[in-house]
N, C-alpha and C. Protein backbone atom coordinates (compact mmCIF):
# COMPACT_ATOMS: atom_id res chain seq x y z
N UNK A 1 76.67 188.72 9.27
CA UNK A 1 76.15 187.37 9.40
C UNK A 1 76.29 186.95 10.83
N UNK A 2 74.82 186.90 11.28
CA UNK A 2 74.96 186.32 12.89
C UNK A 2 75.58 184.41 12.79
N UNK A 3 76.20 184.44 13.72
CA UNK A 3 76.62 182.56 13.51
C UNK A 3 75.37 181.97 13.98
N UNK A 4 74.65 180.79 13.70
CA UNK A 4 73.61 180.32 15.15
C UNK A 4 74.09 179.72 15.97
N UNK A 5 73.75 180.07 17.02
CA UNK A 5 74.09 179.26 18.53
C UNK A 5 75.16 180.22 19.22
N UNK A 6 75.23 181.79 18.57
CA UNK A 6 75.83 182.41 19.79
C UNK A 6 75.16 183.74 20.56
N UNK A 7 75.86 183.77 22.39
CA UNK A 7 74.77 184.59 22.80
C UNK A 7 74.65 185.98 22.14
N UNK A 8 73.81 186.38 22.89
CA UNK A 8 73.20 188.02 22.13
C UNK A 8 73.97 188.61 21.85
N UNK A 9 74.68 189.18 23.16
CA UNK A 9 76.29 189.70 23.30
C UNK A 9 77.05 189.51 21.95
N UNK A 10 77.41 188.06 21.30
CA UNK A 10 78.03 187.85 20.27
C UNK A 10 77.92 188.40 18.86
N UNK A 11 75.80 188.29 18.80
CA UNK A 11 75.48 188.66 17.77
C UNK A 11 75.84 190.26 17.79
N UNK A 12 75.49 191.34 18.54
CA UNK A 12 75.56 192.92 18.46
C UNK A 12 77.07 192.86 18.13
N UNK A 13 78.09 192.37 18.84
CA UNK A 13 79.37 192.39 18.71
C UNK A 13 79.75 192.22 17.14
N UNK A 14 79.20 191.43 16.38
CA UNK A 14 79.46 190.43 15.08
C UNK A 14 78.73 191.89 14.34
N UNK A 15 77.32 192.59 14.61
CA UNK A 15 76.64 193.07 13.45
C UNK A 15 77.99 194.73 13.47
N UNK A 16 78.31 195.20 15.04
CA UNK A 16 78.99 195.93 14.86
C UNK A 16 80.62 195.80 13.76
N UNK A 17 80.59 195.19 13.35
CA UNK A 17 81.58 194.38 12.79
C UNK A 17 81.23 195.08 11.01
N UNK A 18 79.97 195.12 11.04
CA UNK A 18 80.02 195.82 9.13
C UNK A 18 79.09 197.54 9.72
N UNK A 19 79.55 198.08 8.75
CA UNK A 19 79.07 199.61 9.13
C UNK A 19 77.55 200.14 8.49
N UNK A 20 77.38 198.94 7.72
CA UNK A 20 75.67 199.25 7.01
C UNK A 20 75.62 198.08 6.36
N UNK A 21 74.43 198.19 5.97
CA UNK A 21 73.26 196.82 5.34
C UNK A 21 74.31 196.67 3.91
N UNK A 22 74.51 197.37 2.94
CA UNK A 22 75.20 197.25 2.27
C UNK A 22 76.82 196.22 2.10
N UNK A 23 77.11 196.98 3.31
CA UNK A 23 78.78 195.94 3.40
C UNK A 23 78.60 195.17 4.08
N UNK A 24 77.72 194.39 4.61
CA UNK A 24 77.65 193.30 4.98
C UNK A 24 76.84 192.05 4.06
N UNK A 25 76.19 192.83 3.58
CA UNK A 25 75.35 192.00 2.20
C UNK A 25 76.83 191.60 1.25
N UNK A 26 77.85 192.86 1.12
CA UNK A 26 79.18 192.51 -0.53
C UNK A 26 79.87 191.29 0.85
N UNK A 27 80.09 191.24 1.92
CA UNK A 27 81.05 190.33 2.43
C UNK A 27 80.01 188.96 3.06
N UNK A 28 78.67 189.35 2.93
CA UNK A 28 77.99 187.63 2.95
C UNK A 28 77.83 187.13 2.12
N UNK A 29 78.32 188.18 0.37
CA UNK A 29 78.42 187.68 -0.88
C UNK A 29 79.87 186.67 -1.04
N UNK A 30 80.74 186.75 -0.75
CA UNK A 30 81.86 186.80 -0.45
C UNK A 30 81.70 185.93 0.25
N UNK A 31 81.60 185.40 1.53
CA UNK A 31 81.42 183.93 2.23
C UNK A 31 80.71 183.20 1.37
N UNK A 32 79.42 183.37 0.64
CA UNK A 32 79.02 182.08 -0.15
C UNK A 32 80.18 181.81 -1.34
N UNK A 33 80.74 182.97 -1.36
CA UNK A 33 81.42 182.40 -2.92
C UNK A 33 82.29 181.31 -2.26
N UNK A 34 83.50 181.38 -1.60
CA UNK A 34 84.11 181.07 -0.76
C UNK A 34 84.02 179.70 -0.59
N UNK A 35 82.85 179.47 0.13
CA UNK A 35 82.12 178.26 0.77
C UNK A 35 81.65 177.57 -0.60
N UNK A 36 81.15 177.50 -1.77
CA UNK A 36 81.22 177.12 -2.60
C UNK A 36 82.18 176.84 -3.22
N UNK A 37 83.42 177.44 -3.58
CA UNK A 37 84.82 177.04 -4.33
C UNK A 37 85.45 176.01 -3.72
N UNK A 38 84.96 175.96 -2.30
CA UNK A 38 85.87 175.08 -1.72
C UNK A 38 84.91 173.79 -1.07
N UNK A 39 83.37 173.99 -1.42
CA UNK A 39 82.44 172.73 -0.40
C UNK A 39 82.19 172.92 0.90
N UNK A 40 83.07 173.64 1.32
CA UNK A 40 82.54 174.18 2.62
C UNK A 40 81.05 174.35 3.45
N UNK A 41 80.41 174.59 4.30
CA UNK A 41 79.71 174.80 4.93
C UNK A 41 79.77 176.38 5.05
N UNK A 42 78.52 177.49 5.02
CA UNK A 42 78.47 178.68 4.97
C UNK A 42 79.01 178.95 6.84
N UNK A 43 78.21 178.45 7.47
CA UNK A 43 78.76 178.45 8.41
C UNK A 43 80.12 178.67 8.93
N UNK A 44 80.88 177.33 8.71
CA UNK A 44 82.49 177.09 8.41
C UNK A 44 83.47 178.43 8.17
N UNK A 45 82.30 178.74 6.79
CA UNK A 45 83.34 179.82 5.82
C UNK A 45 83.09 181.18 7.06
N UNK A 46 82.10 181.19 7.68
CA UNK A 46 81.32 182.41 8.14
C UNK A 46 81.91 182.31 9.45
N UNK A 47 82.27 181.70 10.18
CA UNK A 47 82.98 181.62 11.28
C UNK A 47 84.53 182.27 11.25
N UNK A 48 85.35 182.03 10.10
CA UNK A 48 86.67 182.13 10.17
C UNK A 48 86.67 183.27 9.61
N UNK A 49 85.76 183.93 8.57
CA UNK A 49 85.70 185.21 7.64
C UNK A 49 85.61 186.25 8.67
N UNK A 50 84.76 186.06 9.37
CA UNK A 50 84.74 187.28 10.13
C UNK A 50 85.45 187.57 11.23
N UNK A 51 86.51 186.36 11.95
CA UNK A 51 87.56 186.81 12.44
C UNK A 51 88.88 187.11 11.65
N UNK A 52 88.64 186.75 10.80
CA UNK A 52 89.82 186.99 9.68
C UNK A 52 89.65 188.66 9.03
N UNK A 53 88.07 189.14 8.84
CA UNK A 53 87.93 190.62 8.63
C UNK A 53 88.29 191.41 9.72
N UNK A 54 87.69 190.91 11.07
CA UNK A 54 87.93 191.54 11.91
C UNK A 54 89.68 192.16 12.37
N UNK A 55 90.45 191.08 11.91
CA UNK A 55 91.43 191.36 12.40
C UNK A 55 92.13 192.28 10.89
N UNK A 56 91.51 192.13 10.03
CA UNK A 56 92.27 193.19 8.54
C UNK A 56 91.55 194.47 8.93
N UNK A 57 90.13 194.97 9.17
CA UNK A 57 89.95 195.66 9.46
C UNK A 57 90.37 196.94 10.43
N UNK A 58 91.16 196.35 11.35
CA UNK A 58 91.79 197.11 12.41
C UNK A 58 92.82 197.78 12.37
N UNK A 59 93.32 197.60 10.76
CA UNK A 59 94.51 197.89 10.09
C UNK A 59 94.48 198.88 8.46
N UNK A 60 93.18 198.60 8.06
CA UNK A 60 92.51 198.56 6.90
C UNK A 60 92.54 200.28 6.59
N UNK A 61 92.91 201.25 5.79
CA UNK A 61 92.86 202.30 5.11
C UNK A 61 91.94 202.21 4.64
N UNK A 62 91.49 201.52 3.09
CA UNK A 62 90.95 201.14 2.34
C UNK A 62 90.47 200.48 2.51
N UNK A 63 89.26 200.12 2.67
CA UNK A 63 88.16 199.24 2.78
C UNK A 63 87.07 198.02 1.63
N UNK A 64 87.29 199.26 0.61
CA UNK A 64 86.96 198.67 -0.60
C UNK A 64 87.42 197.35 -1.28
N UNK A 65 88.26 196.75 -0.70
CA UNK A 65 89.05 195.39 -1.25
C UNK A 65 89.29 194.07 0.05
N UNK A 66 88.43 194.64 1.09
CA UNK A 66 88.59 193.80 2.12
C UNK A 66 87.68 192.42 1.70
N UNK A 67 86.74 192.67 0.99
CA UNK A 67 86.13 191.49 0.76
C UNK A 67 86.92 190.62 -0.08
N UNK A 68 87.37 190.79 -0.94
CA UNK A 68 88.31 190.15 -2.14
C UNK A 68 89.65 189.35 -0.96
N UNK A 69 90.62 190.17 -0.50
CA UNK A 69 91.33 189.83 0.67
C UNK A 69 91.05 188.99 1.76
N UNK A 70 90.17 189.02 2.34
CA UNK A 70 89.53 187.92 3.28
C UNK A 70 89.38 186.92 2.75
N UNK A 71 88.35 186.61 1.18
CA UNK A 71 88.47 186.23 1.08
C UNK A 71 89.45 184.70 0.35
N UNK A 72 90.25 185.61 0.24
CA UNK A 72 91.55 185.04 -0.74
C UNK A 72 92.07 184.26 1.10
N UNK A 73 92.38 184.68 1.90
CA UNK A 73 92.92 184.23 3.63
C UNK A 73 92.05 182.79 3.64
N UNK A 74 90.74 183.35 3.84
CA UNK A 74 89.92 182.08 4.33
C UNK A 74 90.05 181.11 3.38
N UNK A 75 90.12 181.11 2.47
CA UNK A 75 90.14 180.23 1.48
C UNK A 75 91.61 179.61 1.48
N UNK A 76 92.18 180.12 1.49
CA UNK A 76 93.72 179.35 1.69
C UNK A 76 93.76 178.50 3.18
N UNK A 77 93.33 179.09 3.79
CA UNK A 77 93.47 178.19 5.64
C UNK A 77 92.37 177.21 5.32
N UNK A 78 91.33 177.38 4.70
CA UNK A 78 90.35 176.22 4.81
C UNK A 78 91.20 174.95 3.71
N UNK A 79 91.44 175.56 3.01
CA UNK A 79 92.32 174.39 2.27
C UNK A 79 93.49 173.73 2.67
N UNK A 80 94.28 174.39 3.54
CA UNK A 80 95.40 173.88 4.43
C UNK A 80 94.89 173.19 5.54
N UNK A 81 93.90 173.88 5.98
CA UNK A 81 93.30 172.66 7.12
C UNK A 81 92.59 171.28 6.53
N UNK A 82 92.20 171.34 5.00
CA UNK A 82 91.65 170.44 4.24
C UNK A 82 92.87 169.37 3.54
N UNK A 83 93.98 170.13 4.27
CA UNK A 83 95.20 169.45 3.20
C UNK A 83 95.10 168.97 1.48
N UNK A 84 94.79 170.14 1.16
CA UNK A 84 94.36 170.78 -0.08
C UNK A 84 95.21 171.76 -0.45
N UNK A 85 96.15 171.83 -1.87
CA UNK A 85 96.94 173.03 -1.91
C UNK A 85 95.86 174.16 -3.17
N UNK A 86 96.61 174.77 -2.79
CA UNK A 86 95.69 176.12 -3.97
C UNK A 86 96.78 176.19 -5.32
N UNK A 87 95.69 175.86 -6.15
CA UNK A 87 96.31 176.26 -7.55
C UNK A 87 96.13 177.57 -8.18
């Protein structure tokens, strides 16, 4: 997911970020869910998700559960910054 309003540079940087059309489609599945549970803006959710993958990724064995994981992160910080607790 390119953000809008960043330069080119940003976007190639961001697409290098998923390894095919596939895993980036299960983790832009994954930001809408996200952004919906919580009201969010896709944007919002899409901004923090992918520095939040980026930085699990760099660590990541297993790959297969990064979407689930991220999104469980983003969703907790958007609610703490919402001063919102998670039930």
């Amino acid at each position: 997911m390119a953000v809008k309003g960043t330069s080119q540079d940003e976007n190639v940087h961001l697409h290098a970020l998923y390894e095919d059309e596939p895993e980036r489609l299960r983790h832009l599945n994954a930001m809408q869910t996200v952004a919906g549970r919580i009201g969010a803006s896709l944007e919002e959710v899409g901004k923090l998700y992918e520095l939040v993958l980026k930085g699990f990724k760099r660590n990541a064995r297993v790959k297969d559960f990064l979407p689930i994981l991220v999104s469980r992160k983003v969703e907790y910080v958007l609610s703490v910054r919402r001063g919102k607790s998670r039930t």
